[in-house]
Protein backbone atom coordinates (compact mmCIF):
# COMPACT_ATOMS: atom_id res chain seq x y z
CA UNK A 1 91.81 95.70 77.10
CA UNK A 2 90.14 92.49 78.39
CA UNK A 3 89.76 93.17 82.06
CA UNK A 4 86.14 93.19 83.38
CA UNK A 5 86.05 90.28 84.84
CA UNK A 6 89.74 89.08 86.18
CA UNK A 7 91.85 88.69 88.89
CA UNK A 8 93.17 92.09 91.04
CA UNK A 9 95.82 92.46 92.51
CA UNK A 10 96.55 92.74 96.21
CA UNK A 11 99.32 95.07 96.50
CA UNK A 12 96.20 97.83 96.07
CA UNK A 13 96.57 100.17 98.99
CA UNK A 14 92.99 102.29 99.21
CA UNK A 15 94.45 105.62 101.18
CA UNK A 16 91.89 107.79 99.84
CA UNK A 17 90.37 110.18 102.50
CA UNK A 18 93.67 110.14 105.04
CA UNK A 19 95.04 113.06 105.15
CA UNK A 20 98.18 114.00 103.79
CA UNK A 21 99.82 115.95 106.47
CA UNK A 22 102.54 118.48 105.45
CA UNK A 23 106.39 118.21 105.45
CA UNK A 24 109.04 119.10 102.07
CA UNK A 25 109.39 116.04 99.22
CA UNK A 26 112.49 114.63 98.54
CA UNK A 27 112.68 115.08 95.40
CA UNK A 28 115.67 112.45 94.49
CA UNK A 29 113.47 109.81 95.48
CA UNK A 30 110.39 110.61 92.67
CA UNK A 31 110.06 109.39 89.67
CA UNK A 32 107.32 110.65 87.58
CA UNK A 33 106.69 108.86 84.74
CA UNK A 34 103.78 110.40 82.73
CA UNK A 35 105.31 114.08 82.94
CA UNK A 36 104.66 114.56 86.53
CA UNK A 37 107.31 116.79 87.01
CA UNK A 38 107.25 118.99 84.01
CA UNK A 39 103.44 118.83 84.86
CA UNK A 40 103.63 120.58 88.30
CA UNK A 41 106.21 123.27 87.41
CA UNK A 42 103.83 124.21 84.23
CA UNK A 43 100.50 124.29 86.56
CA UNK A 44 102.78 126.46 88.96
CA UNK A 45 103.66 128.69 86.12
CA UNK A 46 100.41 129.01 84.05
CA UNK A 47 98.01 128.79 86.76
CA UNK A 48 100.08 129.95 90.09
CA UNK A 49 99.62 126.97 92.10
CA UNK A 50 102.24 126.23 94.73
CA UNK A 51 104.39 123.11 94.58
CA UNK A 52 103.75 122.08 97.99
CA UNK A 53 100.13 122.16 98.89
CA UNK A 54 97.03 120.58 100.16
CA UNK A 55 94.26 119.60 97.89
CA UNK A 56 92.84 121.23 95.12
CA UNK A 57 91.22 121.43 91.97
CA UNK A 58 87.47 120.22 91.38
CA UNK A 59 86.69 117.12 94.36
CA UNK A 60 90.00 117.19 95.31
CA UNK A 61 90.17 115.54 99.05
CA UNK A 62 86.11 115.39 99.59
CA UNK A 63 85.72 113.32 102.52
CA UNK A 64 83.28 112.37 105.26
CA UNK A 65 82.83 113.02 108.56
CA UNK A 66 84.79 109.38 109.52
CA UNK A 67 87.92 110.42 106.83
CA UNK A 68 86.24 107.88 104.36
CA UNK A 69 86.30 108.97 100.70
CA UNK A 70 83.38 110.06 99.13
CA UNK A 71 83.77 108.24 95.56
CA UNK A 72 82.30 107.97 92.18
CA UNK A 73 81.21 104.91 90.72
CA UNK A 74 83.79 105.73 87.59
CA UNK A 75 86.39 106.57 90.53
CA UNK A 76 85.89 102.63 91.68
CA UNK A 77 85.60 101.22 87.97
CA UNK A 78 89.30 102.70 87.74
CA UNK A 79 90.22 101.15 91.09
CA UNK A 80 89.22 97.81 89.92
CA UNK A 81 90.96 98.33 86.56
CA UNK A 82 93.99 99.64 87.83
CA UNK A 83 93.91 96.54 90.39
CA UNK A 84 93.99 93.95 87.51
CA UNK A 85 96.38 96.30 85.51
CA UNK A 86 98.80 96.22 88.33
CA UNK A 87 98.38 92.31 88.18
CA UNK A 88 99.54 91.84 85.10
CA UNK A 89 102.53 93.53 85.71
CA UNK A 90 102.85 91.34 88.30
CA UNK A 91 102.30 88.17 86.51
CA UNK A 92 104.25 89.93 83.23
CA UNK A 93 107.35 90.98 85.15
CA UNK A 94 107.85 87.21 87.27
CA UNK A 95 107.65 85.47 84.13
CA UNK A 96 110.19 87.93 82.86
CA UNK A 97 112.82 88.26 85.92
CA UNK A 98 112.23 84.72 86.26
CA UNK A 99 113.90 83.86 82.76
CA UNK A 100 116.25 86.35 84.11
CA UNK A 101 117.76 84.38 87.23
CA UNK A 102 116.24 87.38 89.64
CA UNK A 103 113.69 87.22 91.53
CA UNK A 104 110.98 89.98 91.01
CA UNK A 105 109.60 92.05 94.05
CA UNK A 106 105.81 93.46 93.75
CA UNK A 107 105.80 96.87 94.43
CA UNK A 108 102.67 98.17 96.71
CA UNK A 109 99.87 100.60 95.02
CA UNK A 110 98.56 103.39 96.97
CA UNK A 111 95.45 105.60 95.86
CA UNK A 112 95.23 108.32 96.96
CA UNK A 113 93.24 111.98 97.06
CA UNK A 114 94.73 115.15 97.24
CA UNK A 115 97.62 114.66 98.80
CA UNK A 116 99.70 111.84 100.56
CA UNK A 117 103.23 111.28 102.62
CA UNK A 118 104.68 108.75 100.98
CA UNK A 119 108.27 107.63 101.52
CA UNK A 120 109.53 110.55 99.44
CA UNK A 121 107.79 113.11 101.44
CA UNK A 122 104.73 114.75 100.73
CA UNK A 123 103.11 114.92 97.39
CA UNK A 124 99.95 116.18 95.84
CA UNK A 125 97.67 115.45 93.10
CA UNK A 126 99.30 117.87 90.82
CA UNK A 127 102.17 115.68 90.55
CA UNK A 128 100.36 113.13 88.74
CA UNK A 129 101.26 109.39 89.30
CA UNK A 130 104.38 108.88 90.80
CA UNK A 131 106.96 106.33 91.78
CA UNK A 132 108.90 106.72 94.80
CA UNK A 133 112.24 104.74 94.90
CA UNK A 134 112.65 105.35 98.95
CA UNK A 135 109.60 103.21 99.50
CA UNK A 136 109.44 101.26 95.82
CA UNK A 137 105.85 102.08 96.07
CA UNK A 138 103.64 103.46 93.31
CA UNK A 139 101.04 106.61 94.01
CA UNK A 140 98.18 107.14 91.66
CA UNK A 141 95.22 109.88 92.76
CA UNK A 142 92.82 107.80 90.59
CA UNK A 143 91.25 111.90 89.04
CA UNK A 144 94.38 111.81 86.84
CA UNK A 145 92.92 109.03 84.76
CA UNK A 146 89.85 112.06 84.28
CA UNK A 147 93.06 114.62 83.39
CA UNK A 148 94.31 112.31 80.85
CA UNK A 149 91.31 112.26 78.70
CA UNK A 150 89.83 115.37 79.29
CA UNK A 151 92.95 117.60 79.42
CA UNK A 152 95.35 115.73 77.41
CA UNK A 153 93.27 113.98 74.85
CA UNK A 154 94.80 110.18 75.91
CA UNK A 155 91.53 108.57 75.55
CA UNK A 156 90.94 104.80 76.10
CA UNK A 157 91.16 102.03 78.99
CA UNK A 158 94.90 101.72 77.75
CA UNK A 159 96.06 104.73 77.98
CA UNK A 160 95.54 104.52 81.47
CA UNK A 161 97.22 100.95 81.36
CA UNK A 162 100.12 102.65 80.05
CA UNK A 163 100.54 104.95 82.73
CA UNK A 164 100.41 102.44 84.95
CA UNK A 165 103.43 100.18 82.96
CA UNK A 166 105.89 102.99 82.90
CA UNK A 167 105.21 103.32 86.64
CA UNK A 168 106.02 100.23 87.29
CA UNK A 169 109.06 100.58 84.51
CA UNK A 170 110.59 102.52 87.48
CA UNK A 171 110.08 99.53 89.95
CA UNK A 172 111.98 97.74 87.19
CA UNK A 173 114.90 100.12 87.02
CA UNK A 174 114.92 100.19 90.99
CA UNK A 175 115.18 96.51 91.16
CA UNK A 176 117.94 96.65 88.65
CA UNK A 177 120.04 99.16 89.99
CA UNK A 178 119.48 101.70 87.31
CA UNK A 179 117.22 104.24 89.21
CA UNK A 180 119.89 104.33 92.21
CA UNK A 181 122.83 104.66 89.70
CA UNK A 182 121.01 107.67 88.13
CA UNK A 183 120.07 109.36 91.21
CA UNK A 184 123.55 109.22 92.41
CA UNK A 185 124.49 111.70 90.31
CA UNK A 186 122.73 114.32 90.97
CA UNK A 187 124.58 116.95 92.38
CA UNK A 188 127.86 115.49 90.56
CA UNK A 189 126.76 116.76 87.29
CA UNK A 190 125.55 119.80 85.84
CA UNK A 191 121.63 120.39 85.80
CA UNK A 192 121.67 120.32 81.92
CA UNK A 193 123.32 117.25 81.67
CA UNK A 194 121.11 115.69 84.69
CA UNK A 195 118.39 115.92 82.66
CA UNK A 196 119.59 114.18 79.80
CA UNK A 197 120.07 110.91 82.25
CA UNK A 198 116.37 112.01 83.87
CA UNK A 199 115.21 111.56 79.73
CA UNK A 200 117.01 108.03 79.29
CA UNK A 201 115.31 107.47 82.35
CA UNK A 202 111.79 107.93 81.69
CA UNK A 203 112.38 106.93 78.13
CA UNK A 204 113.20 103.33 79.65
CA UNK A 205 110.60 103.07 81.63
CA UNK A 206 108.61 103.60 78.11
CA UNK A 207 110.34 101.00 76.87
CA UNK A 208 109.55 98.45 79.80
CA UNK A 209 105.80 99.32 79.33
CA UNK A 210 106.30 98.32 76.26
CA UNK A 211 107.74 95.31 76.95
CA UNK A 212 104.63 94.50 79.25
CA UNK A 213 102.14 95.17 76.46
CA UNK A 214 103.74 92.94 74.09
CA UNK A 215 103.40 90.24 76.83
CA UNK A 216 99.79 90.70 77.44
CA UNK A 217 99.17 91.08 73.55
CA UNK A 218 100.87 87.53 73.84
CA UNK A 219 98.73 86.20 76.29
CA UNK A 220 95.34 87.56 74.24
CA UNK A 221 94.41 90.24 76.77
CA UNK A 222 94.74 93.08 74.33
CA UNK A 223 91.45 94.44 71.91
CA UNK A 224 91.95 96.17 68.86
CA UNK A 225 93.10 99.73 69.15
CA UNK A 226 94.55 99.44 72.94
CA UNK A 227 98.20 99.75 71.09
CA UNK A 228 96.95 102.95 69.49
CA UNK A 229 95.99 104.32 72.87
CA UNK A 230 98.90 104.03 74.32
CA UNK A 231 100.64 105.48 71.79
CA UNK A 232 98.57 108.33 71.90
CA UNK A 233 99.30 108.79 75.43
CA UNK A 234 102.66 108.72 75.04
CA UNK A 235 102.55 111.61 72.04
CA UNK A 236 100.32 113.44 74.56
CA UNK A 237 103.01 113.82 77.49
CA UNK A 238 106.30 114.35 75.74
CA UNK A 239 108.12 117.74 77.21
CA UNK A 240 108.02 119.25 73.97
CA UNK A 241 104.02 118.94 73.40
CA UNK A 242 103.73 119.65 77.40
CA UNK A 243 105.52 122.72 77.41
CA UNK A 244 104.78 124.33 74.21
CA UNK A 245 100.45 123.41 75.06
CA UNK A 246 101.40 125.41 78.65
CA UNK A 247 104.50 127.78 78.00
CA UNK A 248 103.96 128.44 74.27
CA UNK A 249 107.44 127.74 73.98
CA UNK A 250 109.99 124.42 74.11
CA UNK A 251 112.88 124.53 76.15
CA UNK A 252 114.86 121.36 75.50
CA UNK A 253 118.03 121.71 77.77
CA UNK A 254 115.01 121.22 80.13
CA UNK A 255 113.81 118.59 79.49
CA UNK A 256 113.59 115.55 81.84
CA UNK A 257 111.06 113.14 80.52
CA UNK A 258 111.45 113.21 76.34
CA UNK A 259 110.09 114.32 73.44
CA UNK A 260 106.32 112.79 72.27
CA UNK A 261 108.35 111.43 69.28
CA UNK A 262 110.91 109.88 71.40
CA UNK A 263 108.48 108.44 74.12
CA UNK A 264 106.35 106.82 71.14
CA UNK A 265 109.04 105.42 69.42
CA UNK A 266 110.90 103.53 73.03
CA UNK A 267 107.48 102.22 73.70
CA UNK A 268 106.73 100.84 70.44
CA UNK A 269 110.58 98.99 70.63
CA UNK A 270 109.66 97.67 73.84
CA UNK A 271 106.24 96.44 71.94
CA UNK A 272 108.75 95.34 69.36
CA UNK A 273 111.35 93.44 70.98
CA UNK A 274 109.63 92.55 74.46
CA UNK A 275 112.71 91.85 76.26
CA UNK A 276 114.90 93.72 78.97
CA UNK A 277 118.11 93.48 76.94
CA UNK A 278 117.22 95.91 74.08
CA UNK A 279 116.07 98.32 76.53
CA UNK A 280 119.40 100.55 77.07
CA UNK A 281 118.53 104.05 76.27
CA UNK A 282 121.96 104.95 77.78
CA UNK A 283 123.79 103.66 75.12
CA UNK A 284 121.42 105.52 72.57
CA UNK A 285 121.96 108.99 71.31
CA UNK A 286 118.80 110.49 73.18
């Protein structure tokens, strides 16, 4: 991806060395788009962490004396990638709402390490990026982006860029009253069948990031092989590949994000058809 070089944007909230305080999330209001969820319940299974927590894991909420972060120099290169990243959404997603007749509304980025309070409550690292719909702010401890290639194999500047799009693919669905609709029913319907609407969920939000890479391919600010990262991401963090890599078994009544087949394939239609309209995975048989 062409980025070294180009505007950021500056809805980039550095948070990184305040503490995160303590208090229960509400869960309604997450939505974790790169398998956050299925993520944190497998770490609490396999390795005994507990859901609610303060930092860990290797660096994990270093600071200073004055609450500044201590950072790495790869730590700031993501900050300024993620910055520009975040931009093009912007720029992608105005154009877009625009042709529309709605006006789009930036959401705010926070970094973060460790742990945070955002508007959903507390959250820590091992929840990987996350969008909370309370707020409409995106939360990104910028270590995950070291997760994804070392622990999951999603190599490449757009894999990251990826995560980034289906995080703001939630913004999207906020804005358009999908992510409240969805919500709603929890608690109406059975936990089984919540999950399929949590799939056609995330599997949207796949879609709108792939809606947003078509328009930067459009607008030359894709390299070669930057499509074939993010599909590799995507195959990476399906339920199915999550939980049989961490549970040695597949449990599909729970899943809540997709399958790595089904997660490719809704990204590469967004790729494909780059517009909201052919976006409804509600109307699909998921």
């Amino acid at each position: 991806m062409k980025w070294r070089g180009r505007q950021g944007s500056s809805n980039v909230n550095d948070r990184r060395g305040q503490s995160g305080g303590g208090g229960m999330p509400n869960f309604g209001g997450f939505k974790m788009g790169t398998g956050g969820m299925i993520l944190l319940l497998v770490l609490y299974l396999v390795f005994g962490r507990g859901l609610i927590g303060g930092p860990s894991g290797p660096g994990a909420g270093i600071q200073n004396g004055q609450g500044t972060p201590i950072t790495s120099e790869r730590e700031e290169e993501y900050k300024q990638f993620i910055s520009v990243v975040l931009k093009d959404t912007e720029d992608v997603w105005h154009e877009i709402f625009e042709e529309n007749g709605i006006e789009y509304e930036e959401p705010q980025l926070n970094l973060f390490t460790g742990s945070i309070n955002s508007g959903c409550g507390f959250a820590s690292e091992q929840m990987g990026p996350f969008y909370c719909s309370v707020d409409k702010d995106i939360y990104i401890d910028l270590s995950f982006f070291d997760q994804l290639k070392n622990e999951f194999g999603a190599k490449g500047d757009f894999a990251m860029a990826y995560v980034l799009a289906h995080e703001v693919g939630h913004h999207v669905q906020k804005q358009l009253g999908k992510l409240d609709e969805i919500h709603s029913l929890q608690g109406k319907v059975s936990e089984k069948e919540y999950n399929k609407y949590s799939v056609m969920l995330e599997l949207q939000a796949d879609y709108y990031a792939g809606v947003f890479a078509k328009h930067i391919q459009d607008r030359d600010i894709l390299e070669e092989g930057d499509f074939e990262e993010a599909i590799n991401a995507a195959s990476k963090i399906g339920d199915d590949t999550l939980q049989e890599k961490y549970q040695g078994r597949v449990v599909p009544d729970s899943f809540t994000h997709g399958t790595s087949e089904q997660r490719m394939e809704w990204f590469k239609k967004g790729f494909e058809k780059g517009t909201i309209q052919d976006g409804d995975t509600f109307s699909s048989d998921i």
